[in-house]
C-alpha atoms as a PDB file:
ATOM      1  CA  UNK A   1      12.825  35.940  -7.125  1.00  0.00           C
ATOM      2  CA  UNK A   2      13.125  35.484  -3.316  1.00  0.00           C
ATOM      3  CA  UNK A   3      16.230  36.783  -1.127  1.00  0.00           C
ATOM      4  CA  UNK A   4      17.553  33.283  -0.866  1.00  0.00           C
ATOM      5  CA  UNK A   5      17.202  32.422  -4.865  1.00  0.00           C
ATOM      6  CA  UNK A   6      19.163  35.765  -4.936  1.00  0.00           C
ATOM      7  CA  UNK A   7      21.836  34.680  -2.778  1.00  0.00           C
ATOM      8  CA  UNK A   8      22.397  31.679  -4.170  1.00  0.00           C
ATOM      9  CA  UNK A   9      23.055  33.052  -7.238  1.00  0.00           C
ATOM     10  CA  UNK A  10      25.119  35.642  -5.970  1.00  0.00           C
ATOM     11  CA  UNK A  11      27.457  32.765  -3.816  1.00  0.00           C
ATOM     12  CA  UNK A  12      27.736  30.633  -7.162  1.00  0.00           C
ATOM     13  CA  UNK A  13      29.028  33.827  -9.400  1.00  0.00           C
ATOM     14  CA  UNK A  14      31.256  34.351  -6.726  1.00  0.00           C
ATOM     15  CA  UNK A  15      32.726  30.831  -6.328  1.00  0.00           C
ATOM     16  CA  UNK A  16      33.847  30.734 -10.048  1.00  0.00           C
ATOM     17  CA  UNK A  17      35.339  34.355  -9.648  1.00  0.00           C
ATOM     18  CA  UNK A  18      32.704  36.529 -11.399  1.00  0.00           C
ATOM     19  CA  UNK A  19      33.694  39.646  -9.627  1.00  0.00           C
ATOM     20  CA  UNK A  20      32.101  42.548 -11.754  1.00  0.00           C
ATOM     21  CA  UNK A  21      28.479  42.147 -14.079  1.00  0.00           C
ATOM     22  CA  UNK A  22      27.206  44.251 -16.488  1.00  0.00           C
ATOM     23  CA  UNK A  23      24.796  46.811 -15.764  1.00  0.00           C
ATOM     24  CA  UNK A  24      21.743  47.387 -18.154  1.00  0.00           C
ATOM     25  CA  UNK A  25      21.832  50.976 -18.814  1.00  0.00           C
ATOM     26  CA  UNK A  26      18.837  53.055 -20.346  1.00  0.00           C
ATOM     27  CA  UNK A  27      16.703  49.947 -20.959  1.00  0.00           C
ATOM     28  CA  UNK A  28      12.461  51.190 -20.793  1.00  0.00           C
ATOM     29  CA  UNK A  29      10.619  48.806 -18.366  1.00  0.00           C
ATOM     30  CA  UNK A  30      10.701  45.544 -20.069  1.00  0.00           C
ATOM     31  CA  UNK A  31       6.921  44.081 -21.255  1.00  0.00           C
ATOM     32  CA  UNK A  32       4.935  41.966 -18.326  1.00  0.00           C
ATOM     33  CA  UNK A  33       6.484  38.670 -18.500  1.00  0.00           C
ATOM     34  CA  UNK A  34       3.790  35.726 -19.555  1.00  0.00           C
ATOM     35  CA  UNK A  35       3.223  32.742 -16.763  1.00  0.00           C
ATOM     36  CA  UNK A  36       5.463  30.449 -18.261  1.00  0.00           C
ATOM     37  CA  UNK A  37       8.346  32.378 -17.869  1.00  0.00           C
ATOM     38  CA  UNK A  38      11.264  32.810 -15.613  1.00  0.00           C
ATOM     39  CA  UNK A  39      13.606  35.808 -15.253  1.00  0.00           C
ATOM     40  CA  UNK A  40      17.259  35.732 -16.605  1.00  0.00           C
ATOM     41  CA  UNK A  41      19.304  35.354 -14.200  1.00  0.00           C
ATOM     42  CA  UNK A  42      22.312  37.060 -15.579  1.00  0.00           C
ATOM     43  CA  UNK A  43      23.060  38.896 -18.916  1.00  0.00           C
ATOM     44  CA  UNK A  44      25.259  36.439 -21.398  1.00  0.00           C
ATOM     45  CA  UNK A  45      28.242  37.899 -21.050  1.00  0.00           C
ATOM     46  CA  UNK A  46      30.029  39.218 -17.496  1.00  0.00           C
ATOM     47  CA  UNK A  47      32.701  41.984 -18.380  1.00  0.00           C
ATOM     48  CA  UNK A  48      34.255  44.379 -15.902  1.00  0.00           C
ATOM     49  CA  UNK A  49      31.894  46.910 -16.282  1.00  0.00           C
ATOM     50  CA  UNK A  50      29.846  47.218 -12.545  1.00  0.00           C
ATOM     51  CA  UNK A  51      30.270  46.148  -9.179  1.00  0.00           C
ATOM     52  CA  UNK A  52      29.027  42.515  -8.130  1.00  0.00           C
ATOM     53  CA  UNK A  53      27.262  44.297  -5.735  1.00  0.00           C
ATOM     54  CA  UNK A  54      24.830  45.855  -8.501  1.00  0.00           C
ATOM     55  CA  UNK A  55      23.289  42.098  -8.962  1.00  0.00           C
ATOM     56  CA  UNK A  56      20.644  42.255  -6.913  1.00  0.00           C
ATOM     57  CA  UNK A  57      18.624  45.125  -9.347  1.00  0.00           C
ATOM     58  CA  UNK A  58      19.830  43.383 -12.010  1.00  0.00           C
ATOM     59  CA  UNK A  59      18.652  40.120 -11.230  1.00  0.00           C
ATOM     60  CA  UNK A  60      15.215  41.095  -9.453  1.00  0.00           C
ATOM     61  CA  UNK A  61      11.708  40.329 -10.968  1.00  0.00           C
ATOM     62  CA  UNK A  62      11.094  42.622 -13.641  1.00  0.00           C
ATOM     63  CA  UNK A  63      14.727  43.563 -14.404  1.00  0.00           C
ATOM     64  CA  UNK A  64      15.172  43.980 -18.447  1.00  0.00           C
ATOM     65  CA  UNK A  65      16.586  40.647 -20.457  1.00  0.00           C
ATOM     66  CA  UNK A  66      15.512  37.921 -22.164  1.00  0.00           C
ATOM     67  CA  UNK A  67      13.648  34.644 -20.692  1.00  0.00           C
ATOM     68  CA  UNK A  68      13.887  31.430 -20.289  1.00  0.00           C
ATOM     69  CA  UNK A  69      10.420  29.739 -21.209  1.00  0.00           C
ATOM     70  CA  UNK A  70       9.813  27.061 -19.438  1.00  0.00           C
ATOM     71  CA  UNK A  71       7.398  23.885 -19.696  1.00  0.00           C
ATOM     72  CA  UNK A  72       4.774  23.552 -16.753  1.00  0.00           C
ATOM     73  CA  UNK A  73       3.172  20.789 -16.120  1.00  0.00           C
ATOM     74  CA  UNK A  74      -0.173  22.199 -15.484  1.00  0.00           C
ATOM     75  CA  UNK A  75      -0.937  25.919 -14.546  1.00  0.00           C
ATOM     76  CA  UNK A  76      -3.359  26.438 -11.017  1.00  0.00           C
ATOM     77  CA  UNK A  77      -6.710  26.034 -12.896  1.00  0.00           C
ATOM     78  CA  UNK A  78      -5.029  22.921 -14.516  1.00  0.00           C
ATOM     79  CA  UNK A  79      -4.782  23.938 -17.689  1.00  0.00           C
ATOM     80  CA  UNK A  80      -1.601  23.114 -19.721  1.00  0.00           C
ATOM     81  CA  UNK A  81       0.304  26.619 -19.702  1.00  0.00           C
ATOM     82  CA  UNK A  82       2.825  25.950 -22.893  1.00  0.00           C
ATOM     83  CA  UNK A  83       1.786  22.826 -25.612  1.00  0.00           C
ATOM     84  CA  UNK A  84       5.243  21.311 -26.412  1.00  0.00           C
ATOM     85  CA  UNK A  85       6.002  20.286 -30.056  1.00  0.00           C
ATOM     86  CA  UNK A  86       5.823  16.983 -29.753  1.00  0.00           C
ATOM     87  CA  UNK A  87       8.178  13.651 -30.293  1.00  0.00           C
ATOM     88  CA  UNK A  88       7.377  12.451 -26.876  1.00  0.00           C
ATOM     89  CA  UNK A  89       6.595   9.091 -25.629  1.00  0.00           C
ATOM     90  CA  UNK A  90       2.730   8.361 -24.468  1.00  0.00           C
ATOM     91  CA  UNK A  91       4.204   7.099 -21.483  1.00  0.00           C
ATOM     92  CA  UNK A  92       3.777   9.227 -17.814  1.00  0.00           C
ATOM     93  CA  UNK A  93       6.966   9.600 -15.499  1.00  0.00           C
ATOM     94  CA  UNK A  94       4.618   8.416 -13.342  1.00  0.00           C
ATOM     95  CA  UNK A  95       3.519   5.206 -15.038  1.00  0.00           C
ATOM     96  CA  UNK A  96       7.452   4.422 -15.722  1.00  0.00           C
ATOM     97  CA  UNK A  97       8.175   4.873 -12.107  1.00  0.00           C
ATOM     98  CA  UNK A  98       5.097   1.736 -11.157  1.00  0.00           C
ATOM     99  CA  UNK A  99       7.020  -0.407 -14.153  1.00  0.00           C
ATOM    100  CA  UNK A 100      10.052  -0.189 -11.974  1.00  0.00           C
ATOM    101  CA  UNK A 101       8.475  -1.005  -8.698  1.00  0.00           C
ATOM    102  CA  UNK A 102      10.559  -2.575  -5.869  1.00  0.00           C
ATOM    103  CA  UNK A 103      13.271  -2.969  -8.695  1.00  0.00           C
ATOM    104  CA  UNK A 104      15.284  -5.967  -7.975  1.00  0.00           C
ATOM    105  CA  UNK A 105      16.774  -6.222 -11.492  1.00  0.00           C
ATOM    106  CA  UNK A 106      20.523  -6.023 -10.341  1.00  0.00           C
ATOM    107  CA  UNK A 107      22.475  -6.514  -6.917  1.00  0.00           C
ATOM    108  CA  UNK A 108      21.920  -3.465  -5.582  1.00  0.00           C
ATOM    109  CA  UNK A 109      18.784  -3.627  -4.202  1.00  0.00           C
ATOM    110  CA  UNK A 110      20.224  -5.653  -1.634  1.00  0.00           C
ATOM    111  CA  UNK A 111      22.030  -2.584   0.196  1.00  0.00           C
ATOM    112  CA  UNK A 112      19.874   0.316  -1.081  1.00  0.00           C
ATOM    113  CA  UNK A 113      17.719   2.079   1.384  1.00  0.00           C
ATOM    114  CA  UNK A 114      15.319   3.938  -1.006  1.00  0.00           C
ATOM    115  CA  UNK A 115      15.296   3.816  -4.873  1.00  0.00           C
ATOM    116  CA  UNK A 116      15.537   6.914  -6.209  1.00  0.00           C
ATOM    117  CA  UNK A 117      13.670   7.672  -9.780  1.00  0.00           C
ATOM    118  CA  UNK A 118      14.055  11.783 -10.445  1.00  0.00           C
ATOM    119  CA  UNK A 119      12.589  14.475  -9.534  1.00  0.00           C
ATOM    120  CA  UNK A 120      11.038  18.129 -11.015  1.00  0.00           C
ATOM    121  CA  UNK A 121       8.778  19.119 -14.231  1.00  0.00           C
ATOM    122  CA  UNK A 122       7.543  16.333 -16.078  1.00  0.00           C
ATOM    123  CA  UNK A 123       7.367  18.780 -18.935  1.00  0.00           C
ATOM    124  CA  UNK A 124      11.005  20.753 -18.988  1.00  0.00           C
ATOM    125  CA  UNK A 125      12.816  21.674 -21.478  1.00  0.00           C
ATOM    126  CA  UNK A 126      15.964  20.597 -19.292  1.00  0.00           C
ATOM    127  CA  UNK A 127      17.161  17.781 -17.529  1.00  0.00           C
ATOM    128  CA  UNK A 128      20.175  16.975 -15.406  1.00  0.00           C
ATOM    129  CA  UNK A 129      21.348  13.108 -15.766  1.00  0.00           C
ATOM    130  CA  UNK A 130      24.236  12.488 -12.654  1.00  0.00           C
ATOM    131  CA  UNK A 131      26.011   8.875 -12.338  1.00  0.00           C
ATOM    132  CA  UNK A 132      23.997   7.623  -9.134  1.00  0.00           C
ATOM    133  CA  UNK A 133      22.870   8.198  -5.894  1.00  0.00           C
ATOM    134  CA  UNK A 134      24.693   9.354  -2.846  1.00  0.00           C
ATOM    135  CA  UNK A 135      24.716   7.724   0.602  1.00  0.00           C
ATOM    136  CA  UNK A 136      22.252  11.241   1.697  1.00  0.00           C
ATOM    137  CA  UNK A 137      20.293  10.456  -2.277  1.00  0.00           C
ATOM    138  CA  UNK A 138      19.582   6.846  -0.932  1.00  0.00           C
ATOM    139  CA  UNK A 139      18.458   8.196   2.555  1.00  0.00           C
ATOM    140  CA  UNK A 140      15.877   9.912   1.225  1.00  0.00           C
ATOM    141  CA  UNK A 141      14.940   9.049  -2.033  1.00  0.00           C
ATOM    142  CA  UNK A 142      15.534  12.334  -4.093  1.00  0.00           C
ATOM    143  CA  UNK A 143      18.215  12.537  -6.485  1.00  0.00           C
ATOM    144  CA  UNK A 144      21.055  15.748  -5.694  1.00  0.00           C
ATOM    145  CA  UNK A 145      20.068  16.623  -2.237  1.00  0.00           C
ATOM    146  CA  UNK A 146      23.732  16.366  -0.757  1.00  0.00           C
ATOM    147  CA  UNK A 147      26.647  18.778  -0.758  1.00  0.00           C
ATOM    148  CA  UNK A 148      26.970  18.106  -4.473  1.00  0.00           C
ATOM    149  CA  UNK A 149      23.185  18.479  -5.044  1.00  0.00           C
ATOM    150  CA  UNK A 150      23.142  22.147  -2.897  1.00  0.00           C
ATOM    151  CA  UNK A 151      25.993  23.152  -5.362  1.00  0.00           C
ATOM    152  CA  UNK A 152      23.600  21.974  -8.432  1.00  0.00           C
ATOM    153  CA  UNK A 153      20.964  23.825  -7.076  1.00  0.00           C
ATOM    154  CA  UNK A 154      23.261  26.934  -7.064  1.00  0.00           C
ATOM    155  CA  UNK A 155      24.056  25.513 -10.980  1.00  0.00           C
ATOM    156  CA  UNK A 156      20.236  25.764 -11.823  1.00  0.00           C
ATOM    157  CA  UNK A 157      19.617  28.926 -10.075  1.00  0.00           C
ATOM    158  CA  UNK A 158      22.804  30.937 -11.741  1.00  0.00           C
ATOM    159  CA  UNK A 159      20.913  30.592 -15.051  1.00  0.00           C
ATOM    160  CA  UNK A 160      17.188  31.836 -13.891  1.00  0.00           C
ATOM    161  CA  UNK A 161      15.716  28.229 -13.525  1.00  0.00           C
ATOM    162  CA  UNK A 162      14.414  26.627 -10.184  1.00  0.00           C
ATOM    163  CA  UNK A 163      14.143  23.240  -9.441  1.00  0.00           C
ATOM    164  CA  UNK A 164      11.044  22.909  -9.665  1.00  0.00           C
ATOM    165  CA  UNK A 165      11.586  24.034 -13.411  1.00  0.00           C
ATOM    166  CA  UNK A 166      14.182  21.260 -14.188  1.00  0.00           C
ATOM    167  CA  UNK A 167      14.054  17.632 -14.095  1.00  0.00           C
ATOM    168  CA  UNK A 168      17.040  15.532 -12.598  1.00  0.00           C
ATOM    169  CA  UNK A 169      17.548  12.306 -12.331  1.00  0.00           C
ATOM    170  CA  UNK A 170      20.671   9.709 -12.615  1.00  0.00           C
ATOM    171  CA  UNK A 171      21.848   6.605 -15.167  1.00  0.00           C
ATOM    172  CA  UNK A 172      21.426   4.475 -11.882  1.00  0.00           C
ATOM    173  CA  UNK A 173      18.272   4.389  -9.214  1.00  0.00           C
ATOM    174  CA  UNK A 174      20.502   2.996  -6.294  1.00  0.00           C
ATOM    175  CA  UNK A 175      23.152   3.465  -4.729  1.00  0.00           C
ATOM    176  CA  UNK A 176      26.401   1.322  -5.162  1.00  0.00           C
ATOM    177  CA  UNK A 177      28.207   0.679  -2.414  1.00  0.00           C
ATOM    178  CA  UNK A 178      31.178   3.347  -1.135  1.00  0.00           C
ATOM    179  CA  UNK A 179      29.580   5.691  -4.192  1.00  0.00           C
ATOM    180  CA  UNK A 180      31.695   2.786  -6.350  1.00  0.00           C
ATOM    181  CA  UNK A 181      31.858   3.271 -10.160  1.00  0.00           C
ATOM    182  CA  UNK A 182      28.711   1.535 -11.648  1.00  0.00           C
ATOM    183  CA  UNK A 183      29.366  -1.825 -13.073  1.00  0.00           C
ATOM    184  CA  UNK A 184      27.603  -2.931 -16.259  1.00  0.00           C
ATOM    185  CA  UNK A 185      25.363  -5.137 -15.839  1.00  0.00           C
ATOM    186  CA  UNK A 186      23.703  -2.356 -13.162  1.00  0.00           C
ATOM    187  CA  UNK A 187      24.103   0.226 -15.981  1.00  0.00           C
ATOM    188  CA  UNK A 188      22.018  -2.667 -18.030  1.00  0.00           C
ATOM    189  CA  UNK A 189      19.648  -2.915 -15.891  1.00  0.00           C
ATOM    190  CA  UNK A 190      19.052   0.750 -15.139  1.00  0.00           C
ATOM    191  CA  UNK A 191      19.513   2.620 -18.675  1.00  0.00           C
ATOM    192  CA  UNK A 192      16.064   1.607 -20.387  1.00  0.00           C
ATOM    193  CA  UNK A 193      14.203   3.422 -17.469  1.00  0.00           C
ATOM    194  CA  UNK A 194      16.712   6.270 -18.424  1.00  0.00           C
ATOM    195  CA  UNK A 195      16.073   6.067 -21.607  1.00  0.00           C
ATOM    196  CA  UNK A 196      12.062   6.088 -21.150  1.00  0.00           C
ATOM    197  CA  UNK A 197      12.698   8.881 -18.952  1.00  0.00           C
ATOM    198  CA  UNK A 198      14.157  11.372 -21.135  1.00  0.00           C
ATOM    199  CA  UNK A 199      11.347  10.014 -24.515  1.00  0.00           C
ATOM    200  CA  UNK A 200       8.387  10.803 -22.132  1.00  0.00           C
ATOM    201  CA  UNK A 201      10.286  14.676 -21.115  1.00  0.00           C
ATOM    202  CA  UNK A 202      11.393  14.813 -24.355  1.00  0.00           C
ATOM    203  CA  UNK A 203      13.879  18.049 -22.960  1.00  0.00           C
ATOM    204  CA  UNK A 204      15.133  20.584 -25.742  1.00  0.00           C
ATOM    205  CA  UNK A 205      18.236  19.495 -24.035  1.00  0.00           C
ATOM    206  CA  UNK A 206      19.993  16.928 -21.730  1.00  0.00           C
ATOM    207  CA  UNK A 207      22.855  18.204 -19.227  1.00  0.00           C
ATOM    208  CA  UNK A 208      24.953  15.223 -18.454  1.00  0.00           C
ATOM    209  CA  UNK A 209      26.493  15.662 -15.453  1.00  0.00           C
ATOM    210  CA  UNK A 210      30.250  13.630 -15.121  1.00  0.00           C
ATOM    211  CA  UNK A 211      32.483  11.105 -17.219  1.00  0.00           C
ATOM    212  CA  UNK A 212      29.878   8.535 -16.422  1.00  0.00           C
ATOM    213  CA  UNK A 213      26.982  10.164 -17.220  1.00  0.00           C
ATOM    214  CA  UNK A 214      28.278  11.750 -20.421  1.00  0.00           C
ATOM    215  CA  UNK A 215      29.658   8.349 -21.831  1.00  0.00           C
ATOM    216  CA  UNK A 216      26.764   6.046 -20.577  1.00  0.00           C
ATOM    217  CA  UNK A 217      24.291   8.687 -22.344  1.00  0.00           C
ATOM    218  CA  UNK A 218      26.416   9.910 -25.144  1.00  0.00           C
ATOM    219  CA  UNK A 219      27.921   6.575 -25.908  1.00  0.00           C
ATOM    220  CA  UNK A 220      31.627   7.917 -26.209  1.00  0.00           C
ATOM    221  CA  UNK A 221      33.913   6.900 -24.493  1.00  0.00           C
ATOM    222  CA  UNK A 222      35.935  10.071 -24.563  1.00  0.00           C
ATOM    223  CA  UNK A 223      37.264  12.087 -21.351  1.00  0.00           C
ATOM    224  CA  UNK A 224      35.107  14.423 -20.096  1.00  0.00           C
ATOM    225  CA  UNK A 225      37.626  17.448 -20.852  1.00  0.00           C
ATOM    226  CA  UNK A 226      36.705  16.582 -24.279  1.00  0.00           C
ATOM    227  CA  UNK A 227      33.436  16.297 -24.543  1.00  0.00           C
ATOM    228  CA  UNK A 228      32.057  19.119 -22.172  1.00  0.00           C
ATOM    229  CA  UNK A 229      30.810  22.166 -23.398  1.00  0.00           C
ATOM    230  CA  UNK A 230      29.701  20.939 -27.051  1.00  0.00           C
ATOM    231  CA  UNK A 231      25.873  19.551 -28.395  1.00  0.00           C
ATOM    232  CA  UNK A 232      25.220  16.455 -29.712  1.00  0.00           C
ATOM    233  CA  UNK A 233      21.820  15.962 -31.395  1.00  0.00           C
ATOM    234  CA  UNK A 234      20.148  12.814 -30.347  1.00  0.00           C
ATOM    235  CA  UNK A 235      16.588  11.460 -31.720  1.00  0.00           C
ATOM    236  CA  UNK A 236      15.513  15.111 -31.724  1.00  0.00           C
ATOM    237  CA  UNK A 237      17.058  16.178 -28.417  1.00  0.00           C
ATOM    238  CA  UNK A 238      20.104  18.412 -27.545  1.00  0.00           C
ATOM    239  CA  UNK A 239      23.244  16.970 -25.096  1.00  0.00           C
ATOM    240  CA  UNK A 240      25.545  18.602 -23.405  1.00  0.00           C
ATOM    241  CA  UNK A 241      28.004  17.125 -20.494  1.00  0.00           C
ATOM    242  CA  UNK A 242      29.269  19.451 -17.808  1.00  0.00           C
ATOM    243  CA  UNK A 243      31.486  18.495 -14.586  1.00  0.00           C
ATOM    244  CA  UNK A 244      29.755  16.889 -12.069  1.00  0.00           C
ATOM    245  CA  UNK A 245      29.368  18.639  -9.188  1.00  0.00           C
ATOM    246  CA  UNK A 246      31.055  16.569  -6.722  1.00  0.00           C
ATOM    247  CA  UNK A 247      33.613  16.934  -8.901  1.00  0.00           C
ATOM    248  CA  UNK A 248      33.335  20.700  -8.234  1.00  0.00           C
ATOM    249  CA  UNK A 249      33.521  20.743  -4.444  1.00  0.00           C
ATOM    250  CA  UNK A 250      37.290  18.921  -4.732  1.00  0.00           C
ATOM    251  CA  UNK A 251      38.312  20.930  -7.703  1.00  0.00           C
ATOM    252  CA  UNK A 252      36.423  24.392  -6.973  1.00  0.00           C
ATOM    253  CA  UNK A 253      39.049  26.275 -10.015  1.00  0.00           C
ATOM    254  CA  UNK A 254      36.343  24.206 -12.971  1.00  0.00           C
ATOM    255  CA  UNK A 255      33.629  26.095 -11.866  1.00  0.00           C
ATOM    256  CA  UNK A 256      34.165  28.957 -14.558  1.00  0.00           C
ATOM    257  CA  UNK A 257      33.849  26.092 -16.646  1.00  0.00           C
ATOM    258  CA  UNK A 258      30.809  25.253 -16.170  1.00  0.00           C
ATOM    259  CA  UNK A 259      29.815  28.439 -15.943  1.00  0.00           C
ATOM    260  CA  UNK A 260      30.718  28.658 -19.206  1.00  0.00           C
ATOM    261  CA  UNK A 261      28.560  25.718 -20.543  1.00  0.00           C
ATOM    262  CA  UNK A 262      25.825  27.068 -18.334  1.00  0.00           C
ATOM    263  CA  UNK A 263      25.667  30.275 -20.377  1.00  0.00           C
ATOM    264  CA  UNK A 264      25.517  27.949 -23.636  1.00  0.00           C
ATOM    265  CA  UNK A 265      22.454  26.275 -22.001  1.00  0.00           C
ATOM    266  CA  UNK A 266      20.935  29.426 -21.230  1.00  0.00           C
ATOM    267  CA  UNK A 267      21.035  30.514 -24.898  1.00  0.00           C
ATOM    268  CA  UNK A 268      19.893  27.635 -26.577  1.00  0.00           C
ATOM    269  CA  UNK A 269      17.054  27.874 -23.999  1.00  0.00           C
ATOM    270  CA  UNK A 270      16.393  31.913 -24.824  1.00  0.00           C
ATOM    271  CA  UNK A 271      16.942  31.598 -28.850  1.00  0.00           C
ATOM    272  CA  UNK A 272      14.150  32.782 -30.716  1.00  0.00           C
END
């Protein structure tokens, strides 16, 4: 884990209040970790037990804890590193992405600058699904790279997982305009290359990030106060909905929520 990845985590814990962490006490050196695996981040629960300022040897490579597997695509020598069960779709990411082309399927293309598909491991075992792209999304064509997108990253991060380990994406590939509400013919258009997205992942589980997200994907139309923080099994995969973070940076106090339905992610992702 680098200083920065450290950091981050340490910013996020602080931001939703986590002030003390426990501290793994007589614990022999943990086994070598295989190459598919990432660190845990933190231990599953946070009493007041240690100073925050003991994270850094807890959280360093090496430190005792479960894992979170996670899916790579292909390892250096190319090799597939983990074989998924499988109930995926024979379609690429890459091959749905060319069936969208120049996508001029609803209005929106008129005012969008880029069009912006997702982004991360083909083959993760989580994904992120947001609303729609931000004025900085449609600059450059990569989904959560604004303020909101820096404050996912610190999301991914607090639960041992990279970027690079997730895949994210949103319900629509461009921008409306004034970061509107999406209307429904767009969400029409847009939600079968969702949809093929998520069969050719095939994720244990699906992180819906907002009330629009969670609805679109879940189908409910039911607050997201209510429907955060609890699975739904869908065609084999796991769903969860979360705050978005946008909604986060105006209403900084739900971040211990999350946190909370972070931790549930995390150990669905470490159960046996």
């Amino acid at each position: 884990m680098s200083t920065d990845e450290l950091i981050a985590q340490l910013e996020f814990l602080r931001d939703i209040g986590v002030r003390h962490l426990e501290v793994p006490r007589n614990v022999q050196a943990p086994e070598p970790a295989p190459p598919a695996t990432v660190p845990r981040a933190v231990p599953a629960e946070v009493p007041a037990d240690a100073p925050l300022e003991t994270l850094a040897a807890i959280l360093k490579p090496g430190s005792p804890g479960p894992s979170v597997p996670v899916r790579r695509a292909e390892s250096d020598a190319g090799d597939s590193v983990t074989e998924k069960i499988d109930m995926t779709s024979s379609e690429t990411l890459d091959a749905i992405r060319q069936d969208l082309g120049d996508c001029q399927r609803c209005h929106l293309a008129g005012g969008r600058t880029n069009i912006v598909y997702g982004a991360g491991n083909p083959r993760a075992r989580l994904v992120f699904v947001g609303e729609a792209p931000g004025s900085e999304e449609d600059r450059q064509g990569l989904p959560f790279v604004g303020r909101a997108g820096q404050l996912l990253t610190k999301i991914i991060e607090s639960i041992g997982l990279t970027r690079d380990d997730v895949y994210i994406c949103n319900v629509l590939k461009c921008r409306p305009p004034g970061n509107r509400n999406p209307e429904p013919a767009e969400v029409e258009a847009c939600s079968p290359f969702l949809k093929r997205q998520l069969q050719s992942i095939h994720p244990d589980i699906v992180c819906c990030l907002g009330t629009f997200a969670a609805q679109t994907v879940l189908g409910m139309k039911v607050p997201i106060s209510k429907l955060r923080g609890e699975f739904h099994q869908i065609d084999g995969i796991r769903y969860i909905a979360t705050f978005h973070p946008a909604y986060l940076l105006r209403n900084p106090e739900k971040k211990r929520e999350v946190w909370d339905d972070m931790k549930k992610i995390r150990a669905e992702l470490t159960a046996p």
